[in-house]
N, C-alpha and C. Protein backbone atom coordinates (compact mmCIF):
# COMPACT_ATOMS: atom_id res chain seq x y z
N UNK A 1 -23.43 -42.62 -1.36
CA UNK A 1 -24.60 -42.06 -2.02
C UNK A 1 -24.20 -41.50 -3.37
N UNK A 2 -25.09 -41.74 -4.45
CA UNK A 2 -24.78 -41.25 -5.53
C UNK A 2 -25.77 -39.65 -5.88
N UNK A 3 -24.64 -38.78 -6.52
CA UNK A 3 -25.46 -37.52 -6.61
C UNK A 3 -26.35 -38.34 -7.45
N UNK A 4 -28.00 -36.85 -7.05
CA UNK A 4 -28.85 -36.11 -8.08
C UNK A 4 -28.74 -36.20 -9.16
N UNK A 5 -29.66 -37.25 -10.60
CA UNK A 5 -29.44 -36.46 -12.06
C UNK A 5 -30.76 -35.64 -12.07
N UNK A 6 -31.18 -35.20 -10.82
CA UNK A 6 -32.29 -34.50 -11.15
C UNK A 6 -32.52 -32.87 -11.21
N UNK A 7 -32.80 -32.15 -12.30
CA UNK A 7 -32.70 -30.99 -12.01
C UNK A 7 -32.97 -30.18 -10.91
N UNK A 8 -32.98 -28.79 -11.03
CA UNK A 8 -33.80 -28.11 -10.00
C UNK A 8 -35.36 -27.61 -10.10
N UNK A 9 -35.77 -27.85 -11.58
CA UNK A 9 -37.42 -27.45 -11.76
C UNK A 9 -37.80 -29.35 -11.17
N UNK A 10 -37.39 -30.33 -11.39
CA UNK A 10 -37.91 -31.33 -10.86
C UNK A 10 -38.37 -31.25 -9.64
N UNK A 11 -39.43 -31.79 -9.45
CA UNK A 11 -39.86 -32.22 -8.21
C UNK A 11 -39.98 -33.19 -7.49
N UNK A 12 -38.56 -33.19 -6.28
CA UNK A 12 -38.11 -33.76 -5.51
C UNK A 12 -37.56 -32.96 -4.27
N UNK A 13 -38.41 -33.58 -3.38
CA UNK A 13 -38.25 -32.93 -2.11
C UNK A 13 -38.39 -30.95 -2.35
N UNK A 14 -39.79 -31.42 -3.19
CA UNK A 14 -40.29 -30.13 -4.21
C UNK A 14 -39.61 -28.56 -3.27
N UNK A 15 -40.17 -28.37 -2.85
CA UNK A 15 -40.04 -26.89 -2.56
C UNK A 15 -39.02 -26.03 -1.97
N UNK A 16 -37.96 -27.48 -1.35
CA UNK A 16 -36.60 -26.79 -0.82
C UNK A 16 -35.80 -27.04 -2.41
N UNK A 17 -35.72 -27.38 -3.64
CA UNK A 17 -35.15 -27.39 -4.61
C UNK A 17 -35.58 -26.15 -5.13
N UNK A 18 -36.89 -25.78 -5.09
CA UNK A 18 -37.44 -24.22 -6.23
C UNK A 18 -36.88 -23.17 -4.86
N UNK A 19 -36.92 -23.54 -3.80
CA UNK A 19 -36.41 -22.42 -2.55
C UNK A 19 -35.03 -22.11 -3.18
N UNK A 20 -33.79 -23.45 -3.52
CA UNK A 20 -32.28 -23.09 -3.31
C UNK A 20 -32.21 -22.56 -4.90
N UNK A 21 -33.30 -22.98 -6.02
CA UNK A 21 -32.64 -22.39 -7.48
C UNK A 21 -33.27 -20.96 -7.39
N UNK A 22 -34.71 -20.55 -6.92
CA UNK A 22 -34.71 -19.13 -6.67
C UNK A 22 -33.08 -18.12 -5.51
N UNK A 23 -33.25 -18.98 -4.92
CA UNK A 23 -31.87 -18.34 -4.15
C UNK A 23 -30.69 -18.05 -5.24
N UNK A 24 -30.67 -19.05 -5.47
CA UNK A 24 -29.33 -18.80 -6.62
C UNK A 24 -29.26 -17.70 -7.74
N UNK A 25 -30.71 -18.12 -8.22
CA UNK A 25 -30.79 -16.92 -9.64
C UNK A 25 -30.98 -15.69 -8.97
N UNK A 26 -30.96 -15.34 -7.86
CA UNK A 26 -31.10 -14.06 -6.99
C UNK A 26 -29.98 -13.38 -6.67
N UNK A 27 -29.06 -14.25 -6.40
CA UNK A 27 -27.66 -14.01 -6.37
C UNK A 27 -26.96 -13.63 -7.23
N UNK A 28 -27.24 -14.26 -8.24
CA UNK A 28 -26.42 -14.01 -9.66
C UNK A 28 -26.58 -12.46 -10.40
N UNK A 29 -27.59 -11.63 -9.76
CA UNK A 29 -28.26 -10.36 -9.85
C UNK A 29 -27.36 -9.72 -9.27
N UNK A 30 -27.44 -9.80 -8.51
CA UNK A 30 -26.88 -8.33 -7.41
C UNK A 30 -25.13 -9.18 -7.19
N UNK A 31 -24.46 -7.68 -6.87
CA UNK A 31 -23.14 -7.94 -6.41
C UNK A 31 -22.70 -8.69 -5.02
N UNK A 32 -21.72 -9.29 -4.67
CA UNK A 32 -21.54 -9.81 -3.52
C UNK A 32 -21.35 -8.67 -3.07
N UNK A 33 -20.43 -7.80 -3.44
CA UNK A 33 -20.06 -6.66 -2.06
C UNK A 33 -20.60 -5.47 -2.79
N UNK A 34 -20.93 -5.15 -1.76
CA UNK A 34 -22.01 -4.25 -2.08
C UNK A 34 -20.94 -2.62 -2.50
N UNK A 35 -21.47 -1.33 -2.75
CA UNK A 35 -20.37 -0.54 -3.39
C UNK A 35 -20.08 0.33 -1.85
N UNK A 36 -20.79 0.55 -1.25
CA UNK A 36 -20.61 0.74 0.44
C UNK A 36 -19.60 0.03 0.52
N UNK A 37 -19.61 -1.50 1.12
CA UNK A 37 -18.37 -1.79 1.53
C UNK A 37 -17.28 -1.84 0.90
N UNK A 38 -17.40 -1.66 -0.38
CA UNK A 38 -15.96 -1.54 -0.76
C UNK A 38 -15.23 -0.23 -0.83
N UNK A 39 -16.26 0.85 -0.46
CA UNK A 39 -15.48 2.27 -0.20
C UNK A 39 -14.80 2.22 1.26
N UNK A 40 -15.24 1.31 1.92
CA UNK A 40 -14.90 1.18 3.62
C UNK A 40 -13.82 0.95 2.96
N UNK A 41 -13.87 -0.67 2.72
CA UNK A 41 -12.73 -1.60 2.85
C UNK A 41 -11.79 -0.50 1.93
N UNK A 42 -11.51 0.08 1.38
CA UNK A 42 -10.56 1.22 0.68
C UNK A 42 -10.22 2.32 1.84
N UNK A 43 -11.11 2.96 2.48
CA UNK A 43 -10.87 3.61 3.30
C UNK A 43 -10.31 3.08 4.62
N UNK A 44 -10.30 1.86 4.96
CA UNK A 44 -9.80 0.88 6.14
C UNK A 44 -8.14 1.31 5.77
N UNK A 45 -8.41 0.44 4.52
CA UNK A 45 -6.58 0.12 4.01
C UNK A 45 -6.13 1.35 4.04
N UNK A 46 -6.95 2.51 3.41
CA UNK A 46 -5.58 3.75 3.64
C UNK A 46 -5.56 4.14 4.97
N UNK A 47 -6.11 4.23 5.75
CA UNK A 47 -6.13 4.75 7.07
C UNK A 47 -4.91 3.46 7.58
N UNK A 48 -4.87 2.18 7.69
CA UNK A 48 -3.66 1.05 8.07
C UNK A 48 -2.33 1.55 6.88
N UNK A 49 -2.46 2.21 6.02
CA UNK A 49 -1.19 2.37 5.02
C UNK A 49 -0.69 3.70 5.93
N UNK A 50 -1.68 5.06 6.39
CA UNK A 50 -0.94 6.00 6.32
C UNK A 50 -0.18 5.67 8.02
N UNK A 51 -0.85 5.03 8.55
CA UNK A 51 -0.49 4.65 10.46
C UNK A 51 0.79 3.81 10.45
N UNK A 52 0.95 2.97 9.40
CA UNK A 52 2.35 2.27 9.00
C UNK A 52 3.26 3.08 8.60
N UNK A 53 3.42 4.26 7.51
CA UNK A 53 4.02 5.61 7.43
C UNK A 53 4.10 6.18 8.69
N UNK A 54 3.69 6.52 9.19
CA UNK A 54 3.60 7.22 10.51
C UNK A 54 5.03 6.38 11.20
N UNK A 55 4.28 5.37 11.41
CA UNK A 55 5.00 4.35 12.64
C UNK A 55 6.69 4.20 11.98
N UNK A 56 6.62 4.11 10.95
CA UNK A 56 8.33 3.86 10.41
C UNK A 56 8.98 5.23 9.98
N UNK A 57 8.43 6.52 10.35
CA UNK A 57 8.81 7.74 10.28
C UNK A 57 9.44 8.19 11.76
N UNK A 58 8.24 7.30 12.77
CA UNK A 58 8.65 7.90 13.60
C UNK A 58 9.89 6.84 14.36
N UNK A 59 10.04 5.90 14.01
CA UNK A 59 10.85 4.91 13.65
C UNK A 59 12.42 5.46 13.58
N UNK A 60 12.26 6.05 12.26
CA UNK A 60 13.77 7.04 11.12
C UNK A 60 14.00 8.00 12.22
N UNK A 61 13.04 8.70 13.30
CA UNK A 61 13.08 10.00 13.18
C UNK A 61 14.49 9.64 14.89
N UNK A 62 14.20 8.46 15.08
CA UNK A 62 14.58 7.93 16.79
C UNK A 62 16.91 7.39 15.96
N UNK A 63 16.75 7.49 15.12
CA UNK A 63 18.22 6.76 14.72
C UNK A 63 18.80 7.79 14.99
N UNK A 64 19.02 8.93 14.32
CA UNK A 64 19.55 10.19 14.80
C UNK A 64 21.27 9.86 14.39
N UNK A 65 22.48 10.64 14.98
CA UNK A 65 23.65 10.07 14.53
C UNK A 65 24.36 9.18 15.67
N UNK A 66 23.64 9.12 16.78
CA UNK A 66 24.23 8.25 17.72
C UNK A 66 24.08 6.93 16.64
N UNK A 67 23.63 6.12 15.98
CA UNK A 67 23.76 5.24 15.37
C UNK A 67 24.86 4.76 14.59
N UNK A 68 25.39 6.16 13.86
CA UNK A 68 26.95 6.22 13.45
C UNK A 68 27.91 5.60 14.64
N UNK A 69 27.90 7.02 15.29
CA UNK A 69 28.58 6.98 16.58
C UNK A 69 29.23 4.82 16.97
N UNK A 70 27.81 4.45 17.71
CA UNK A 70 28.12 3.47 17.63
C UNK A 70 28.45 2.59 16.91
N UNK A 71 28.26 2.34 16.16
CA UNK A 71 28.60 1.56 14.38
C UNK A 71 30.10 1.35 14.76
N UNK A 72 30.57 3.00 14.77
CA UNK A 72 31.77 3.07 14.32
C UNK A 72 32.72 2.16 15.78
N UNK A 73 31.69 2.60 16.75
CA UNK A 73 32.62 2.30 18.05
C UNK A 73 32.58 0.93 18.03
N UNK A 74 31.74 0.02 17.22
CA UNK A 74 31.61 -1.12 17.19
C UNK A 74 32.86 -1.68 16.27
N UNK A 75 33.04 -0.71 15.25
CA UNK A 75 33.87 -1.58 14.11
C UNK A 75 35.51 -1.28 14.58
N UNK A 76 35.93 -0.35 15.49
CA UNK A 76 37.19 -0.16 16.58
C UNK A 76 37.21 -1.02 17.29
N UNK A 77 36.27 -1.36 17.81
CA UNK A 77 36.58 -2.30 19.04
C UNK A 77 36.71 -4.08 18.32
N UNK A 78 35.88 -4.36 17.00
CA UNK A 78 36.17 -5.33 16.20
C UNK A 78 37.51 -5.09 15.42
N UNK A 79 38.60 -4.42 15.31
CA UNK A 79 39.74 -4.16 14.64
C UNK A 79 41.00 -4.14 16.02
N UNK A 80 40.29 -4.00 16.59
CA UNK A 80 40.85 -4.16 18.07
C UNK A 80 41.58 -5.52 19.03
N UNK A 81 40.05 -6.01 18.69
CA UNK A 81 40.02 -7.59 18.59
C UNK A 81 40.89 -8.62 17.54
N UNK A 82 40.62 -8.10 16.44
CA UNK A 82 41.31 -8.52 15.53
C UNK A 82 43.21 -8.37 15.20
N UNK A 83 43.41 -7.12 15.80
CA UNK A 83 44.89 -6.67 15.98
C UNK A 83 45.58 -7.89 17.19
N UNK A 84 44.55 -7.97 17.97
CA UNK A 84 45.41 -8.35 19.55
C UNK A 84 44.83 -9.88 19.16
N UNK A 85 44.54 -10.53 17.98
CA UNK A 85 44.20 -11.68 17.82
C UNK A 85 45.60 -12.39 17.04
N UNK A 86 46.15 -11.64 15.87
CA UNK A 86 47.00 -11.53 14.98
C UNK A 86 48.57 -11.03 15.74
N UNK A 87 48.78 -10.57 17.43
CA UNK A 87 49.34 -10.19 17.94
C UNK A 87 49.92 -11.41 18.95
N UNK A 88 48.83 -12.28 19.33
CA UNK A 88 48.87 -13.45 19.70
C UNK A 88 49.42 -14.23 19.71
N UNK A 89 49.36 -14.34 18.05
CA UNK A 89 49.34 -15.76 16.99
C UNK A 89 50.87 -15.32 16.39
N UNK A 90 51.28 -13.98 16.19
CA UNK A 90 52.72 -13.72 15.59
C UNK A 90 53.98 -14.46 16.41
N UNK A 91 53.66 -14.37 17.69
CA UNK A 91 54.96 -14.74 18.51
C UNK A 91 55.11 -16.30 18.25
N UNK A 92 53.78 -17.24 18.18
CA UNK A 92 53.90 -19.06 17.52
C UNK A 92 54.64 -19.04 16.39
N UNK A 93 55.38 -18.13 15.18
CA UNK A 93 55.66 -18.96 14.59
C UNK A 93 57.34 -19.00 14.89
């Protein structure tokens, strides 16, 4: 099918064409979002920004120094490994 060269004041398939160009020039008036919802949608996001703060505070607050603690007990027991690896391998040559 080939488009329409027919405008929208033409009359063709008259009254749903003056229905969709009144629709349109109606639109072009007023805002899509209205100023209501965009104080929500602002107030949504900070209320999800400050609950994400929250959540990774209370996050920080759970590490405490047992985290050291282990770290460290981790990087002994990897030097450990590594000694009795190199302890191994000395007596081959």
């Amino acid at each position: 099918m080939t488009p329409s060269r027919q405008s929208t004041g033409e009359v063709y398939n008259g009254a749903r064409l003056r229905r969709f160009a009144r629709r349109r020039a109606g639109e072009r008036d007023r805002p899509r979002v209205s100023e209501h919802d965009t104080k929500r949608i602002v107030r949504q996001w900070n209320r999800e920004i400050e609950e994400e703060s929250r959540r990774l505070a209370e996050r920080a607050k759970d590490d405490g120094p047992w985290k050291l603690v282990v770290w460290t007990g981790l990087w002994f027991l990897w030097l450990g490994l590594l000694l009795g690896l190199v302890s191994l391998i000395r007596p081959l040559h």
